[in-house]
PDB file of N, CA and C in Angstrom:
ATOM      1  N   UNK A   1      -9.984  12.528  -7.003  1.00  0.00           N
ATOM      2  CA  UNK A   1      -8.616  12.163  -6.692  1.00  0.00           C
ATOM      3  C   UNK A   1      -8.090  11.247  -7.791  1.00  0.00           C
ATOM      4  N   UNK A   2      -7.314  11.596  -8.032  1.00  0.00           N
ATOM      5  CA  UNK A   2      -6.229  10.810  -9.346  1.00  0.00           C
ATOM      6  C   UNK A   2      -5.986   9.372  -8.674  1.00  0.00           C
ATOM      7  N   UNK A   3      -6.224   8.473  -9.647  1.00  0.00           N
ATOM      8  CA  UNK A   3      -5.376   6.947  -9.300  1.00  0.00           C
ATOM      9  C   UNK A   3      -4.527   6.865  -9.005  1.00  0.00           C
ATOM     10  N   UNK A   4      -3.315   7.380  -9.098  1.00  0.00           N
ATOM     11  CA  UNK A   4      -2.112   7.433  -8.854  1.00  0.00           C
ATOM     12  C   UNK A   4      -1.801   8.158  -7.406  1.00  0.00           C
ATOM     13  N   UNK A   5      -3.243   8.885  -6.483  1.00  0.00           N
ATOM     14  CA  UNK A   5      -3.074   9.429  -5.212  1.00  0.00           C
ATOM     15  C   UNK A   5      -3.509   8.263  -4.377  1.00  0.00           C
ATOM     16  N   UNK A   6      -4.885   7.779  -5.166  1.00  0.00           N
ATOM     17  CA  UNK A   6      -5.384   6.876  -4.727  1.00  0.00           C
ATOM     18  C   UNK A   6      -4.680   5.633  -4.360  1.00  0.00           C
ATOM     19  N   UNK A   7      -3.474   5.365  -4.979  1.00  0.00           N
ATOM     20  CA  UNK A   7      -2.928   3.819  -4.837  1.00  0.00           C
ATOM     21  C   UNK A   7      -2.085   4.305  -3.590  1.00  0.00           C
ATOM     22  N   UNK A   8      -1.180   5.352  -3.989  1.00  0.00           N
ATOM     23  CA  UNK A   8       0.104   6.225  -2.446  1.00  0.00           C
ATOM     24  C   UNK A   8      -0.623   5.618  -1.325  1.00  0.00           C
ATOM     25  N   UNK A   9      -2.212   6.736  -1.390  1.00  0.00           N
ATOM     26  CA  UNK A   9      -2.618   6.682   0.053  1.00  0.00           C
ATOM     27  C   UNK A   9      -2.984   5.222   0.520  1.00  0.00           C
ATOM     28  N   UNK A  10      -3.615   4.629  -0.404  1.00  0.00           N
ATOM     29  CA  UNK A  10      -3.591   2.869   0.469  1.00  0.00           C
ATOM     30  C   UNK A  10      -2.559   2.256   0.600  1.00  0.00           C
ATOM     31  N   UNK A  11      -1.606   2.271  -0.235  1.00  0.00           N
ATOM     32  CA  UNK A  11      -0.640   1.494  -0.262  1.00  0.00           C
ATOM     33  C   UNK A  11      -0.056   1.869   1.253  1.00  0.00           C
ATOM     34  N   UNK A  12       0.235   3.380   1.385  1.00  0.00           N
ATOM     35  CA  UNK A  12       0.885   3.615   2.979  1.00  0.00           C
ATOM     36  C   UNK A  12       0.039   2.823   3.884  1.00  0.00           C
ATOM     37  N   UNK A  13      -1.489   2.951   4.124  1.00  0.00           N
ATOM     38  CA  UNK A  13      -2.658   2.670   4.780  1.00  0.00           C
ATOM     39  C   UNK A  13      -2.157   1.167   4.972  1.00  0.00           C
ATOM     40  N   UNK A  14      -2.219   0.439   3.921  1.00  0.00           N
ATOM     41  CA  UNK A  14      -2.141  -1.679   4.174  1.00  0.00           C
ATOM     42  C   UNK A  14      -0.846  -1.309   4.562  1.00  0.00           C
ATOM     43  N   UNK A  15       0.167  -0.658   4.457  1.00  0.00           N
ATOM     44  CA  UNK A  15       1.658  -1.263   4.758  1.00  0.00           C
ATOM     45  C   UNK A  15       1.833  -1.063   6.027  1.00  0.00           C
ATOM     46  N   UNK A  16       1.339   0.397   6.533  1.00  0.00           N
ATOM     47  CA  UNK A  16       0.854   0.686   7.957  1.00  0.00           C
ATOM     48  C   UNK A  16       0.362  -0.557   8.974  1.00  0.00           C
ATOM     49  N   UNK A  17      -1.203  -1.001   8.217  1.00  0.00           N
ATOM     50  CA  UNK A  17      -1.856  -1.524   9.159  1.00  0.00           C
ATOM     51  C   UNK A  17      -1.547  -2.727   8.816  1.00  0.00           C
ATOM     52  N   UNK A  18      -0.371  -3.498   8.247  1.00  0.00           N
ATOM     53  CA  UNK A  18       0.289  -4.359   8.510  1.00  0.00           C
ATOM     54  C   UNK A  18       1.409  -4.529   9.252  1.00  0.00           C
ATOM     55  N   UNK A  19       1.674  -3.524   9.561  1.00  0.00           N
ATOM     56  CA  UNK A  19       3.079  -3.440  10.587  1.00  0.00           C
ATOM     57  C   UNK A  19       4.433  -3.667  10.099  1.00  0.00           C
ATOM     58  N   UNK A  20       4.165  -3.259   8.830  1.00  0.00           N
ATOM     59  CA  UNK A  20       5.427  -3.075   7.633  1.00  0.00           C
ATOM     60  C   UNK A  20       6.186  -1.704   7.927  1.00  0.00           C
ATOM     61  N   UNK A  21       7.452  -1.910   8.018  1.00  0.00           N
ATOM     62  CA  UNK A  21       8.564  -0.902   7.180  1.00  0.00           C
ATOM     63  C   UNK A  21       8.329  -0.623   5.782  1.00  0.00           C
ATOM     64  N   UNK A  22       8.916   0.508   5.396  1.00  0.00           N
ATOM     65  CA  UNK A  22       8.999   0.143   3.763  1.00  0.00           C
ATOM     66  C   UNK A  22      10.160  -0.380   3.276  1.00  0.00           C
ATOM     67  N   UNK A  23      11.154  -1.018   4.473  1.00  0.00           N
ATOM     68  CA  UNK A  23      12.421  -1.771   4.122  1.00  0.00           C
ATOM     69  C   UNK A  23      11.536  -3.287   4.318  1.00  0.00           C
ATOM     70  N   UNK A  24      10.936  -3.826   4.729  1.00  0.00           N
ATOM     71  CA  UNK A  24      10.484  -4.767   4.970  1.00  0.00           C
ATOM     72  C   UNK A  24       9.440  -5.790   4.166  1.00  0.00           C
ATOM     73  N   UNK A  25       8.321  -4.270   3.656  1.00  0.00           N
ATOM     74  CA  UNK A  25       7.978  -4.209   2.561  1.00  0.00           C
ATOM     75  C   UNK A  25       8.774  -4.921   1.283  1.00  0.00           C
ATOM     76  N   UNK A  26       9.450  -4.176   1.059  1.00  0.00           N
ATOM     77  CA  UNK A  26      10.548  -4.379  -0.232  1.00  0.00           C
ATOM     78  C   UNK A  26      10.769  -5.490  -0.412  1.00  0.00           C
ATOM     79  N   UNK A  27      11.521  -5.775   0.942  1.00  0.00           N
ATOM     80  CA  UNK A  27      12.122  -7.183   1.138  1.00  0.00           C
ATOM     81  C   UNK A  27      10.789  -8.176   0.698  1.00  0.00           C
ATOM     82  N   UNK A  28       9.967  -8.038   0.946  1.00  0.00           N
ATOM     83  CA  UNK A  28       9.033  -9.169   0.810  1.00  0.00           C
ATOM     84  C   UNK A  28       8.361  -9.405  -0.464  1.00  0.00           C
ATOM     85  N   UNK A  29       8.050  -7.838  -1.055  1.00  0.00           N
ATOM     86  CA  UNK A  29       7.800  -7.678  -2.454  1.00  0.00           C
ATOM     87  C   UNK A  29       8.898  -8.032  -3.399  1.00  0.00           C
ATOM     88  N   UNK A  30      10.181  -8.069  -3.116  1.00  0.00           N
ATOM     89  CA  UNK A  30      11.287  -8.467  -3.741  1.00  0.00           C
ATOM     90  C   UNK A  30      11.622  -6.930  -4.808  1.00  0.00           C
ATOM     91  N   UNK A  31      11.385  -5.975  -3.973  1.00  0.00           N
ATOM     92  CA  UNK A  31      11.456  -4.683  -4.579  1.00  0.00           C
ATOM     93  C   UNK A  31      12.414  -3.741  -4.011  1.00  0.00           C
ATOM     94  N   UNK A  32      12.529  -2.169  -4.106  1.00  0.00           N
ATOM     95  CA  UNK A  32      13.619  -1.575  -3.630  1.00  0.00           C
ATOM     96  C   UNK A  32      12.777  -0.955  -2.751  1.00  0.00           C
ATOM     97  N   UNK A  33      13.391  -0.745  -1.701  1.00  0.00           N
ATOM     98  CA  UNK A  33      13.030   0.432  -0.615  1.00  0.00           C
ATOM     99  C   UNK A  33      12.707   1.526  -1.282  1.00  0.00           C
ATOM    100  N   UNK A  34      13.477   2.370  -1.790  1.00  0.00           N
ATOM    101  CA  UNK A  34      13.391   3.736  -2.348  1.00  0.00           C
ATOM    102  C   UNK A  34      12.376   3.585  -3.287  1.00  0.00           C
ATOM    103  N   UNK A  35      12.032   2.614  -3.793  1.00  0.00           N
ATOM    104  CA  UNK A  35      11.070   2.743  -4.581  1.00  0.00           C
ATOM    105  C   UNK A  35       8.929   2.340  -4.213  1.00  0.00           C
ATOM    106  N   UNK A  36       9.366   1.826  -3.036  1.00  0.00           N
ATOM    107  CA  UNK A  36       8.321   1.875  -2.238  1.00  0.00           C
ATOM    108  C   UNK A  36       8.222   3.336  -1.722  1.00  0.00           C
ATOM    109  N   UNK A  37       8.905   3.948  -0.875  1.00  0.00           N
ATOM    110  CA  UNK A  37       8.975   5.373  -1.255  1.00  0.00           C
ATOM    111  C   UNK A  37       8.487   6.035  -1.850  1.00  0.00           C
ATOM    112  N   UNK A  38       9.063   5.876  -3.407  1.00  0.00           N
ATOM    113  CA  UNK A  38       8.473   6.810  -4.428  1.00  0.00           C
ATOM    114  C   UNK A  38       6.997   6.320  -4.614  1.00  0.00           C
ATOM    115  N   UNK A  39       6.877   5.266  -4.595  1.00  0.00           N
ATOM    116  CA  UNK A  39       5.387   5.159  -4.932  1.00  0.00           C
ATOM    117  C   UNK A  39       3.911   5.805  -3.926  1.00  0.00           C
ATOM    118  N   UNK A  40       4.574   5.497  -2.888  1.00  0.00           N
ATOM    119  CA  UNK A  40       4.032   6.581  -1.410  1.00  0.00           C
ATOM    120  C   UNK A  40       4.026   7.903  -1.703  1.00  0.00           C
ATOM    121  N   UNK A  41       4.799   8.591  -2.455  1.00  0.00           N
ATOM    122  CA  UNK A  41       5.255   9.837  -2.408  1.00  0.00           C
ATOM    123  C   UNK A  41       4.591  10.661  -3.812  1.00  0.00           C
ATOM    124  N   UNK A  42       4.132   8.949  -4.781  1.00  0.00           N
ATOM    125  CA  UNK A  42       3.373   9.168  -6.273  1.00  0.00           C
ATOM    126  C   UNK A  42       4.511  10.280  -7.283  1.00  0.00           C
ATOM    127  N   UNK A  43       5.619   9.761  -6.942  1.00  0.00           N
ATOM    128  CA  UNK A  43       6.547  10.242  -7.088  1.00  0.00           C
ATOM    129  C   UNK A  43       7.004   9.300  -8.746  1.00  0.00           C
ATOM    130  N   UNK A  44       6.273   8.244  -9.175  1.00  0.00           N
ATOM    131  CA  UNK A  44       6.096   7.029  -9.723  1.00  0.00           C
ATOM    132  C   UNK A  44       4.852   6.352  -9.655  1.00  0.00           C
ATOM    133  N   UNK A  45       4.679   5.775 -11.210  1.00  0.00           N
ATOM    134  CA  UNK A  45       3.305   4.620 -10.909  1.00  0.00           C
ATOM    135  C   UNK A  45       3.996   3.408 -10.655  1.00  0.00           C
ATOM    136  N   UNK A  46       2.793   2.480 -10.286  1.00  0.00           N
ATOM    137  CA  UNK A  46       3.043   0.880 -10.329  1.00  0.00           C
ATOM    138  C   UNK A  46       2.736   0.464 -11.568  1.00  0.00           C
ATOM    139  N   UNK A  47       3.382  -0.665 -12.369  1.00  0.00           N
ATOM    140  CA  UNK A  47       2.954  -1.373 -12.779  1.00  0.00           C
ATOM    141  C   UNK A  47       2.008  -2.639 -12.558  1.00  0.00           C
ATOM    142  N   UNK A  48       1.102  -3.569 -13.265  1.00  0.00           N
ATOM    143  CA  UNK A  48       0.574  -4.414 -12.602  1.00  0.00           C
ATOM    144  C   UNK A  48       1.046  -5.813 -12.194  1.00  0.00           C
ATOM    145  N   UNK A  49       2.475  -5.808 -12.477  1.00  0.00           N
ATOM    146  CA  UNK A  49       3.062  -6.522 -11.824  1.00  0.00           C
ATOM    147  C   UNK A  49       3.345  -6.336 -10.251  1.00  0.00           C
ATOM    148  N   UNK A  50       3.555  -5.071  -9.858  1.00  0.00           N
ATOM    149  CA  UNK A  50       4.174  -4.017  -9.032  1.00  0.00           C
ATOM    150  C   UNK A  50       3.089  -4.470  -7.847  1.00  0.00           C
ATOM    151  N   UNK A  51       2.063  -4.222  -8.376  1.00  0.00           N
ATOM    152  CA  UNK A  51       0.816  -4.216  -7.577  1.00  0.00           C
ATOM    153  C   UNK A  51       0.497  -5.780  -6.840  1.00  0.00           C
ATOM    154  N   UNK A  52       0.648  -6.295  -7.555  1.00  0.00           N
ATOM    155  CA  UNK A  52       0.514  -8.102  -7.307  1.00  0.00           C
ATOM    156  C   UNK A  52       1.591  -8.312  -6.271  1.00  0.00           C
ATOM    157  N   UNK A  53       2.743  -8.333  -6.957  1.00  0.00           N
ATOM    158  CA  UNK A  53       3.774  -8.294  -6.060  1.00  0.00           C
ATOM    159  C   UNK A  53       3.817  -7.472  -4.789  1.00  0.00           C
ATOM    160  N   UNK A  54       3.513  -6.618  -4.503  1.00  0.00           N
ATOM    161  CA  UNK A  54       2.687  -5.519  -3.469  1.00  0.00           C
ATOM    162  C   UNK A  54       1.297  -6.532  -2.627  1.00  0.00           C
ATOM    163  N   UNK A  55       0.551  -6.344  -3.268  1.00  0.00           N
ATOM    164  CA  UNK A  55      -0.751  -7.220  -2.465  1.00  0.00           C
ATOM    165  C   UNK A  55      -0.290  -8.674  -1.733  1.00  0.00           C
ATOM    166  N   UNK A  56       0.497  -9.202  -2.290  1.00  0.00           N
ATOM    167  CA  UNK A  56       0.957 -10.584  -2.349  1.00  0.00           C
ATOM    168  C   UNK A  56       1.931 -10.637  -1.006  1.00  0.00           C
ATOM    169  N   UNK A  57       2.816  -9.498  -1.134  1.00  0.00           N
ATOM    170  CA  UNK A  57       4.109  -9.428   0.228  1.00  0.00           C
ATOM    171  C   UNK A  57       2.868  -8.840   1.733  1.00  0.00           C
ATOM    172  N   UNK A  58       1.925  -8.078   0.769  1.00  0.00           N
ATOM    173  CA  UNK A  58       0.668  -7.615   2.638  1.00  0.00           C
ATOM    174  C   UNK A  58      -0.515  -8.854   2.700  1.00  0.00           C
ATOM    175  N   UNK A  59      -0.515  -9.634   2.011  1.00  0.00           N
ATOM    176  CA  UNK A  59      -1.313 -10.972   1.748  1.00  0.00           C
ATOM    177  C   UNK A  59      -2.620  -9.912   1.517  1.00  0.00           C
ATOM    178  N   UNK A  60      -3.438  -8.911   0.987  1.00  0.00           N
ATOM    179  CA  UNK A  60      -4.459  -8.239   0.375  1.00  0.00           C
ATOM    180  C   UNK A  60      -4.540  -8.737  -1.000  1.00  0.00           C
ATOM    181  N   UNK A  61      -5.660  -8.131  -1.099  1.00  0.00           N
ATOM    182  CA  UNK A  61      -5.935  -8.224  -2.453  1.00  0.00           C
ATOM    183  C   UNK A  61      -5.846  -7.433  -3.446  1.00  0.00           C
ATOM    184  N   UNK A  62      -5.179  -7.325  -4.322  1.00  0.00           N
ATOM    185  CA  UNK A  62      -4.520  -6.135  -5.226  1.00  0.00           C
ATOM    186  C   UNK A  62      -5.988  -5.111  -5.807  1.00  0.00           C
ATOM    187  N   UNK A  63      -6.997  -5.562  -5.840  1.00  0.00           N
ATOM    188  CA  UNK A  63      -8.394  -4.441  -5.869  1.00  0.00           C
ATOM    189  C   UNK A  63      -7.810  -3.457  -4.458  1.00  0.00           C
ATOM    190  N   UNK A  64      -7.764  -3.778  -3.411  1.00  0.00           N
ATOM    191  CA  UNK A  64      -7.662  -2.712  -2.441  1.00  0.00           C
ATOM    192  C   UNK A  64      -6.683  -1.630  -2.460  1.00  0.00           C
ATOM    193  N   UNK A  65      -5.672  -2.031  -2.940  1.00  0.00           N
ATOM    194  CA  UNK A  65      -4.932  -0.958  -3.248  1.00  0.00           C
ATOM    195  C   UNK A  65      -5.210  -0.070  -4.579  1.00  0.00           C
ATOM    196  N   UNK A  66      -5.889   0.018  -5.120  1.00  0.00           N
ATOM    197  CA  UNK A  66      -6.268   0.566  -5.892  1.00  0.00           C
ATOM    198  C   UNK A  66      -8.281   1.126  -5.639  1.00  0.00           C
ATOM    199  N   UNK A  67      -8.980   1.202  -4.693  1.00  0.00           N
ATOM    200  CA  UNK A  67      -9.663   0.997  -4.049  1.00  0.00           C
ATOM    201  C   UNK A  67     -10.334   2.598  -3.626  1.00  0.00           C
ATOM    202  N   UNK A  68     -11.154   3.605  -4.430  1.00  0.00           N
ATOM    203  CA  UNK A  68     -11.442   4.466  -3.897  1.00  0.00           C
ATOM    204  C   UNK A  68     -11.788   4.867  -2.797  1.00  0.00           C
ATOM    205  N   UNK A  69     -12.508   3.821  -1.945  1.00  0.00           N
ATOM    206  CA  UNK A  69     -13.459   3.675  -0.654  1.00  0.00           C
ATOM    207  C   UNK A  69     -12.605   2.948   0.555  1.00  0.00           C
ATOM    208  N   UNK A  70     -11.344   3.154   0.147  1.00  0.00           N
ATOM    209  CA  UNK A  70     -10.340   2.188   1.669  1.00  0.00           C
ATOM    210  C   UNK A  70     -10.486   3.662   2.623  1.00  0.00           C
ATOM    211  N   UNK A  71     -11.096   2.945   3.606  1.00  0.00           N
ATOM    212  CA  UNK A  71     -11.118   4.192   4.799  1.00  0.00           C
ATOM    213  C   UNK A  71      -9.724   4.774   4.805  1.00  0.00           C
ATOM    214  N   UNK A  72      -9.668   6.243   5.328  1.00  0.00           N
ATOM    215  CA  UNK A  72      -8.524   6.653   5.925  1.00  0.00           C
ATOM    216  C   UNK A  72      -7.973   6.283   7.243  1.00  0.00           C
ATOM    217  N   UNK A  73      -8.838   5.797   7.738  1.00  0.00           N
ATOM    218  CA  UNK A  73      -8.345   5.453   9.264  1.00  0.00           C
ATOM    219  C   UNK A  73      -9.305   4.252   9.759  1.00  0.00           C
ATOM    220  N   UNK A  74      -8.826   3.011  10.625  1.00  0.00           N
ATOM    221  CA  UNK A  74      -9.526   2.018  11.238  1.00  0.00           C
ATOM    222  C   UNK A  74     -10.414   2.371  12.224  1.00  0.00           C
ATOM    223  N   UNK A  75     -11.103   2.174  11.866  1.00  0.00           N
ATOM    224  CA  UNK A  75     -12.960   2.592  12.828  1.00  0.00           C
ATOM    225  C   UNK A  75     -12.088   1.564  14.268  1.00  0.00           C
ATOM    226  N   UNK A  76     -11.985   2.375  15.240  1.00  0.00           N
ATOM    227  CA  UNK A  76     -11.382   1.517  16.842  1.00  0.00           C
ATOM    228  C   UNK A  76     -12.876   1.026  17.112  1.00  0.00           C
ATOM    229  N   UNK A  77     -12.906   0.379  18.081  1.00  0.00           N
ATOM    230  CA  UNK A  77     -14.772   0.086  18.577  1.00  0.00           C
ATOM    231  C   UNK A  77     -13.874   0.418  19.931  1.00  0.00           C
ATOM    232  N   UNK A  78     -14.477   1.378  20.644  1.00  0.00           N
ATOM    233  CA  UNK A  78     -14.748   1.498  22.241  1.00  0.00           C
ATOM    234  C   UNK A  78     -15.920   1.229  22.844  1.00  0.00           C
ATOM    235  N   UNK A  79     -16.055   0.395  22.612  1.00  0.00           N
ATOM    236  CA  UNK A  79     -17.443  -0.766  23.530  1.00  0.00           C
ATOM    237  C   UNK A  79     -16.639  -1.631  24.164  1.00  0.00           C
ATOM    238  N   UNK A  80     -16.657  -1.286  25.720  1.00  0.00           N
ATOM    239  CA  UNK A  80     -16.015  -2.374  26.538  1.00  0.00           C
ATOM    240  C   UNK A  80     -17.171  -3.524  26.846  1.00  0.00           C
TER     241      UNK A  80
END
């Protein structure tokens, strides 16, 4: 998988499992909506400013978004 699929799919993944919009997102990254978008869509790269600014608005660490091994989905525990 290309870096540039690799960053889309986490980037949706942390913005997700932060309980982000990608208007909200933006707002916090100090970035454009549409362009959170495009980057989801790999429609566009990040720069490494982009990325910081990104990690920084989901409080992560900018390795994870770029991160071959970020699960696709949160392991639930059903152990009551």
């Amino acid at each position: 998988m290309r870096l540039t699929a690799i960053f889309a799919r986490n980037l949706r993944l942390c913005r997700q499992q932060s309980g982000l919009t990608q208007e909200r997102l933006a707002e916090f990254a100090g970035l454009d909506r549409n362009f959170i978008g495009k980057l989801e869509r790999e429609e566009c790269s990040p720069t490494l400013d982009t990325i910081e600014a990104l990690s920084l608005a989901m409080q992560i660490s900018a390795e994870r978004l770029i991160d071959r091994n970020v699960p696709t989905k949160e392991k639930k525990n059903t152990d009551f």
